[in-house]
N, C-alpha and C. Protein backbone atom coordinates (compact mmCIF):
# COMPACT_ATOMS: atom_id res chain seq x y z
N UNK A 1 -23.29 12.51 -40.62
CA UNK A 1 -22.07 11.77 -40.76
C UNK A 1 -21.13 12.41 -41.78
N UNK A 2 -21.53 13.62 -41.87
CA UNK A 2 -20.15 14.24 -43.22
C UNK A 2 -19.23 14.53 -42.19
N UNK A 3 -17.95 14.78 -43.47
CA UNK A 3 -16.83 15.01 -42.36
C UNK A 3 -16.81 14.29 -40.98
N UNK A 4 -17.26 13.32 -40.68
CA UNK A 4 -16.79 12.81 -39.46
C UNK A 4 -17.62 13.39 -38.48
N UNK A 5 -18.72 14.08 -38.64
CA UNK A 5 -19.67 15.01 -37.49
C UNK A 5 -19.69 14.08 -36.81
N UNK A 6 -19.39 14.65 -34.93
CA UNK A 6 -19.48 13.73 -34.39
C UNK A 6 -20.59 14.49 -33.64
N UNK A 7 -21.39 15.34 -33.99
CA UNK A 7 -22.36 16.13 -33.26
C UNK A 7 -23.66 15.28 -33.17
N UNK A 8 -23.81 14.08 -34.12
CA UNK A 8 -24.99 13.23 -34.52
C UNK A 8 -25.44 13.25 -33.13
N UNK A 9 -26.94 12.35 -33.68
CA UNK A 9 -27.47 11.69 -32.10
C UNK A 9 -27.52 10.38 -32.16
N UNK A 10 -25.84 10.21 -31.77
CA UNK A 10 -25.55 8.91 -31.27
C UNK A 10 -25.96 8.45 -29.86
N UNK A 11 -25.55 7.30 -29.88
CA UNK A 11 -25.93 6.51 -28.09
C UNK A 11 -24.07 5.75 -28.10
N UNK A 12 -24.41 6.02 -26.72
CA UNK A 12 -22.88 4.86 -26.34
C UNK A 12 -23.23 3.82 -25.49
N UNK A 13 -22.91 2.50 -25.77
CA UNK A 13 -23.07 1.72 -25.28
C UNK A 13 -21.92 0.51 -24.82
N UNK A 14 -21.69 0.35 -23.51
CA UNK A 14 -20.19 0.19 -23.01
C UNK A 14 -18.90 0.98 -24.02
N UNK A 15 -19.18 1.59 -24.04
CA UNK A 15 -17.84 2.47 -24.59
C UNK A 15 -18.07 2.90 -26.62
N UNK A 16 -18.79 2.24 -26.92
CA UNK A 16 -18.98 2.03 -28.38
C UNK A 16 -19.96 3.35 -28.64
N UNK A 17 -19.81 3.83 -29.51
CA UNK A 17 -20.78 4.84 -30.40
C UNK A 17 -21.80 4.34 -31.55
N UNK A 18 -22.98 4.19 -31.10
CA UNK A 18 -23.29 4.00 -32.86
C UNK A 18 -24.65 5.19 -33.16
N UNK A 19 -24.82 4.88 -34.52
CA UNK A 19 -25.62 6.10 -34.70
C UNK A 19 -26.44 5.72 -36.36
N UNK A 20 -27.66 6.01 -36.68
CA UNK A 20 -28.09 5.57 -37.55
C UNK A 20 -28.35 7.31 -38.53
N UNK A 21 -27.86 7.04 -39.86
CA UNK A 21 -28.18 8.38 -40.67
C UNK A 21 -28.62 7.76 -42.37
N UNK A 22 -29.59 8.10 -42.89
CA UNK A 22 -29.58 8.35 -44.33
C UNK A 22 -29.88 6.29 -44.43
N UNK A 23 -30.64 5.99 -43.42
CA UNK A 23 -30.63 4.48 -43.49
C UNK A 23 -29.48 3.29 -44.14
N UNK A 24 -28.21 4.21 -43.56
CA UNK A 24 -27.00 3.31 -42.98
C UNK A 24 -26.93 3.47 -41.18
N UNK A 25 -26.14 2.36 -40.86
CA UNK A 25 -25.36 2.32 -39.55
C UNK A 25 -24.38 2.60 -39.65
N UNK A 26 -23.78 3.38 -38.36
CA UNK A 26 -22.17 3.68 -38.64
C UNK A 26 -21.73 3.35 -37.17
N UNK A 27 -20.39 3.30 -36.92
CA UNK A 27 -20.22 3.13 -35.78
C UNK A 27 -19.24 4.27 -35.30
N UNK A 28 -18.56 4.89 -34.60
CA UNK A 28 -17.53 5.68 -34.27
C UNK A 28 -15.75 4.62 -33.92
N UNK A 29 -15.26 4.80 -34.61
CA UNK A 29 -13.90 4.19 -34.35
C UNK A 29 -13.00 4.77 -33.70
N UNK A 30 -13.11 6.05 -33.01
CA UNK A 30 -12.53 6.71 -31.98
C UNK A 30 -11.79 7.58 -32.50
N UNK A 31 -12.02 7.84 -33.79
CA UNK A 31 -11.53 9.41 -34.87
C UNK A 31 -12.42 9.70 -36.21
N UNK A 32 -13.01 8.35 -36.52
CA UNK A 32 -14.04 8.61 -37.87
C UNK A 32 -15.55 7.96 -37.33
N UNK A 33 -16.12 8.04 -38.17
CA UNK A 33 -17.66 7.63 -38.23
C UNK A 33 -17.54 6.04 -39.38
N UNK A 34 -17.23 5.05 -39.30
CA UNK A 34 -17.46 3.90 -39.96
C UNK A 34 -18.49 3.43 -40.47
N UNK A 35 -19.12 3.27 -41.66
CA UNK A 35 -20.03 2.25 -42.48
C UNK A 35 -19.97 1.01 -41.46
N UNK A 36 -21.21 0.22 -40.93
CA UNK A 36 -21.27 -1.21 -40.13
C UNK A 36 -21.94 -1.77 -41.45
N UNK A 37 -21.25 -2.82 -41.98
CA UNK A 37 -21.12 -3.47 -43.10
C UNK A 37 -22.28 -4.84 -42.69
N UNK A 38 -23.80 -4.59 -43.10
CA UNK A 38 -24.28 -5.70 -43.00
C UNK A 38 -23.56 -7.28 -43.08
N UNK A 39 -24.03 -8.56 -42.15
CA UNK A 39 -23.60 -9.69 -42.30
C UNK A 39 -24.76 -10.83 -42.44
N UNK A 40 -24.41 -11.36 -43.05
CA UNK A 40 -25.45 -12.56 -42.92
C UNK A 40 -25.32 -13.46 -41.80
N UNK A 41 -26.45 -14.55 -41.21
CA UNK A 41 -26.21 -15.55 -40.82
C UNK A 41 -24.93 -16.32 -41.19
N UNK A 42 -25.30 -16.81 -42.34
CA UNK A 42 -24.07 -18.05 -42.66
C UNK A 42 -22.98 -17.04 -42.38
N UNK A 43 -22.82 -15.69 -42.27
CA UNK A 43 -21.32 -15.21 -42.29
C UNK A 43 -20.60 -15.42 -40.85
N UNK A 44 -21.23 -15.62 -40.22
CA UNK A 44 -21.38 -15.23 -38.09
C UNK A 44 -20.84 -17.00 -37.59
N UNK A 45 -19.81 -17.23 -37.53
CA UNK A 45 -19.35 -18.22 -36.56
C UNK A 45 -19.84 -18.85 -35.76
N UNK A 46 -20.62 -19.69 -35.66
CA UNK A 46 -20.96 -20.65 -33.86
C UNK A 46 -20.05 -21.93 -33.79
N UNK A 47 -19.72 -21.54 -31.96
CA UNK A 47 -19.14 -22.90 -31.49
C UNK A 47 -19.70 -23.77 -31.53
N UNK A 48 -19.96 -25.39 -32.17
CA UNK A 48 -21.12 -25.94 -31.85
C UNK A 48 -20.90 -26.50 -30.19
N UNK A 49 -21.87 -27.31 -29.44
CA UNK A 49 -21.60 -27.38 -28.51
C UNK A 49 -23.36 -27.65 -28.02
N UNK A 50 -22.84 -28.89 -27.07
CA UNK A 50 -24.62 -29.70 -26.87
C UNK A 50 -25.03 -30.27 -28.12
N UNK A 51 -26.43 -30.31 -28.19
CA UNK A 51 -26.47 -31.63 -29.21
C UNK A 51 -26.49 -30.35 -30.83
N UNK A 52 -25.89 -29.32 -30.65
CA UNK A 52 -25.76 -28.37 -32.32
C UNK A 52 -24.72 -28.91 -32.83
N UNK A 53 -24.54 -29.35 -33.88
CA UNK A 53 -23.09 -29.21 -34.36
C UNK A 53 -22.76 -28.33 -35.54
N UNK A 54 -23.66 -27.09 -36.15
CA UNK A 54 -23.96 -26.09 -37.20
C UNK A 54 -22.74 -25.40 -36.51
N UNK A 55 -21.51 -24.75 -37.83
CA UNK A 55 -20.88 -24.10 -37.28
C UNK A 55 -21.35 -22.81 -37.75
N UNK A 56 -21.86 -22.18 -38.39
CA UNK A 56 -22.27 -20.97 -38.53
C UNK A 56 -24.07 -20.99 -37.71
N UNK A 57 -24.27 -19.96 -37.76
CA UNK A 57 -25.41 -19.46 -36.93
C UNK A 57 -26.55 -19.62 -37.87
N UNK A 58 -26.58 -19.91 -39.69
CA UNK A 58 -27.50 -20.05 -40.10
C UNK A 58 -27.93 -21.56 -40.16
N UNK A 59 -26.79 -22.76 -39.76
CA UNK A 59 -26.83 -23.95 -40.01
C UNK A 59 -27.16 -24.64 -38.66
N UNK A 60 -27.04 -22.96 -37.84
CA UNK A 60 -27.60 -23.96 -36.30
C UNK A 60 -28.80 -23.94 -36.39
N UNK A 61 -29.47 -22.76 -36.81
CA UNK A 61 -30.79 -22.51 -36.73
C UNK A 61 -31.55 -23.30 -37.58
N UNK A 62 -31.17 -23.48 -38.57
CA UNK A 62 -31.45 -24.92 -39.55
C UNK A 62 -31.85 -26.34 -38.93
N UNK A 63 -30.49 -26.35 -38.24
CA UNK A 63 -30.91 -27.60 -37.19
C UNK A 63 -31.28 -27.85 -36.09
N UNK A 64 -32.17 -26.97 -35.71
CA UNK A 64 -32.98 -26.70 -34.78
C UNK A 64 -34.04 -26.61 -34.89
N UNK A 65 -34.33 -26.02 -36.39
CA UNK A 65 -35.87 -26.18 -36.92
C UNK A 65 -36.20 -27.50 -37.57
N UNK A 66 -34.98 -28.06 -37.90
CA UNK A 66 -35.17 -29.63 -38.77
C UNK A 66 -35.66 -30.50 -37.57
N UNK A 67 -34.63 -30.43 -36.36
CA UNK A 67 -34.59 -30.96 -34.98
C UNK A 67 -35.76 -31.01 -33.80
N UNK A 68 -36.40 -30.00 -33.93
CA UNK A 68 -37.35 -29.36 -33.28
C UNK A 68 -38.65 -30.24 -32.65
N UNK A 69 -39.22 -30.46 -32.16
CA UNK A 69 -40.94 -31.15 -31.90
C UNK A 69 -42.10 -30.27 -32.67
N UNK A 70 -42.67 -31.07 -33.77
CA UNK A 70 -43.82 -30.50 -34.63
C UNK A 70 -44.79 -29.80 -33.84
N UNK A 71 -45.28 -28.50 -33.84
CA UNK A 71 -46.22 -28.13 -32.79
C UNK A 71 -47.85 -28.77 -33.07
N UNK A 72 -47.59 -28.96 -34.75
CA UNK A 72 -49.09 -29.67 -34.99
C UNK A 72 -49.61 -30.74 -34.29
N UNK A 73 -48.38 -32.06 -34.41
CA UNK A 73 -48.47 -32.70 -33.81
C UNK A 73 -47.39 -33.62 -33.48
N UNK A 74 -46.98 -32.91 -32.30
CA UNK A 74 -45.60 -33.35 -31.54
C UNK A 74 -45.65 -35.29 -30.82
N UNK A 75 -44.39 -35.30 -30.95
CA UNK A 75 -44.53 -37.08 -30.95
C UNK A 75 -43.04 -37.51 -29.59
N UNK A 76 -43.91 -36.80 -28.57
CA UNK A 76 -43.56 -37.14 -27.46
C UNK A 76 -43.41 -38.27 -26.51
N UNK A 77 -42.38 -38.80 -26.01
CA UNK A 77 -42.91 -39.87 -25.51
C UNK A 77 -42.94 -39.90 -24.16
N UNK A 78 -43.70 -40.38 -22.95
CA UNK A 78 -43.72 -40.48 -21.39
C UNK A 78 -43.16 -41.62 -21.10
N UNK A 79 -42.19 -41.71 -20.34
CA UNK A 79 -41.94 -43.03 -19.80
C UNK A 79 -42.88 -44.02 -18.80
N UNK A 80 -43.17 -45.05 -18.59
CA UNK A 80 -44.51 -45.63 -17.67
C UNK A 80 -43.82 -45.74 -16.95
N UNK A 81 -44.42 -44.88 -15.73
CA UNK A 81 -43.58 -45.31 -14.12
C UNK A 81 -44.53 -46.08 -13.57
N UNK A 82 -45.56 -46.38 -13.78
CA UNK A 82 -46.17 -47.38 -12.46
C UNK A 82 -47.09 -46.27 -11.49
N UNK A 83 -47.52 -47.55 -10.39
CA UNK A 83 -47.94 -46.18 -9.06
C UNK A 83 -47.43 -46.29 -8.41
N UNK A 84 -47.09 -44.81 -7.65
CA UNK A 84 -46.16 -44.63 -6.58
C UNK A 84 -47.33 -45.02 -5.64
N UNK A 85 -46.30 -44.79 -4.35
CA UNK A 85 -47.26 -44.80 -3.07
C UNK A 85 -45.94 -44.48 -1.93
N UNK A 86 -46.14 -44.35 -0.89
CA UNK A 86 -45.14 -43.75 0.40
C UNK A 86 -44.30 -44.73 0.36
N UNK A 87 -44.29 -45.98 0.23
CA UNK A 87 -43.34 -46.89 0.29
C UNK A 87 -42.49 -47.20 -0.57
N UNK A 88 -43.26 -47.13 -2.24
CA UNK A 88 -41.80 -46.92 -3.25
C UNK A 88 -41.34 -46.00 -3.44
N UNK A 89 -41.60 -44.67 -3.00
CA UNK A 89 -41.25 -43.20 -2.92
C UNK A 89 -39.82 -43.25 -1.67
N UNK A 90 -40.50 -43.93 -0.50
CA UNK A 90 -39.52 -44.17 0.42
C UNK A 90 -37.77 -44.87 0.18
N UNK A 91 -38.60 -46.14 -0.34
CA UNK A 91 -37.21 -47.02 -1.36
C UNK A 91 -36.78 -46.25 -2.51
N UNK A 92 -37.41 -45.88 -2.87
CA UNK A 92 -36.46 -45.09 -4.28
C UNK A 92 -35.65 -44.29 -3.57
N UNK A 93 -36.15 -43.29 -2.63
CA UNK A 93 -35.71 -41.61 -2.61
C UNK A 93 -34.81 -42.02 -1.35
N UNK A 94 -34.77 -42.95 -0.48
CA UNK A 94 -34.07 -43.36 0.85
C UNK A 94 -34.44 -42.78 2.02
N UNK A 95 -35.64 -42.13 1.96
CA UNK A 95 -36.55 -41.86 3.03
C UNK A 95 -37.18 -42.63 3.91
N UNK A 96 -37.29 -42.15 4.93
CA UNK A 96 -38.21 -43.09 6.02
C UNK A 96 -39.65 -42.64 5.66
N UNK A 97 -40.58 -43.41 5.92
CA UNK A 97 -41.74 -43.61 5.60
C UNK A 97 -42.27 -43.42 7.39
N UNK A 98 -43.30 -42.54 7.52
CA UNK A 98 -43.58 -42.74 8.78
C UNK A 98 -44.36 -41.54 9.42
């Protein structure tokens, strides 16, 4: 990446250059070689949308792990349907039975 070498062994990906040297990222800006300026979570924008309402990406993930079902021991509930049989299957679903 001195002087702008663009000889590196970069990759392009839809049109973009990037290339890793000296354990930075850089990207190609279509005349120099650019520093890609680490970001954090909290720095990264989310739309919320469905039941998230975290507007950054570290506050969604937050509430998703707060939100989540315990895998130890998850507290699920089944609704009681009863027993079916061809005839309330029929009335429910508007099928003929036969």
């Amino acid at each position: 990446m001195v002087n702008n070498d663009t000889s590196t062994n970069a990759i392009t990906v839809n049109g973009t250059s990037l290339a890793i040297a000296s354990s930075r990222a850089y990207i190609w800006d279509g005349s120099a070689w650019v520093v890609v300026t680490p970001v954090t979570a909290s720095q990264i924008t989310n739309v919320p949308a469905g039941g998230i309402a975290g507007t950054t990406v570290q506050t969604a993930i937050n509430e998703l792990d707060t939100e989540k079902a315990n895998l130890i021991s998850p507290s699920f509930t089944t609704p009681t349907l009863g027993v079916a049989s061809a005839t309330s299957i029929a009335t429910t679903t508007g099928m003929a039975v036969g």
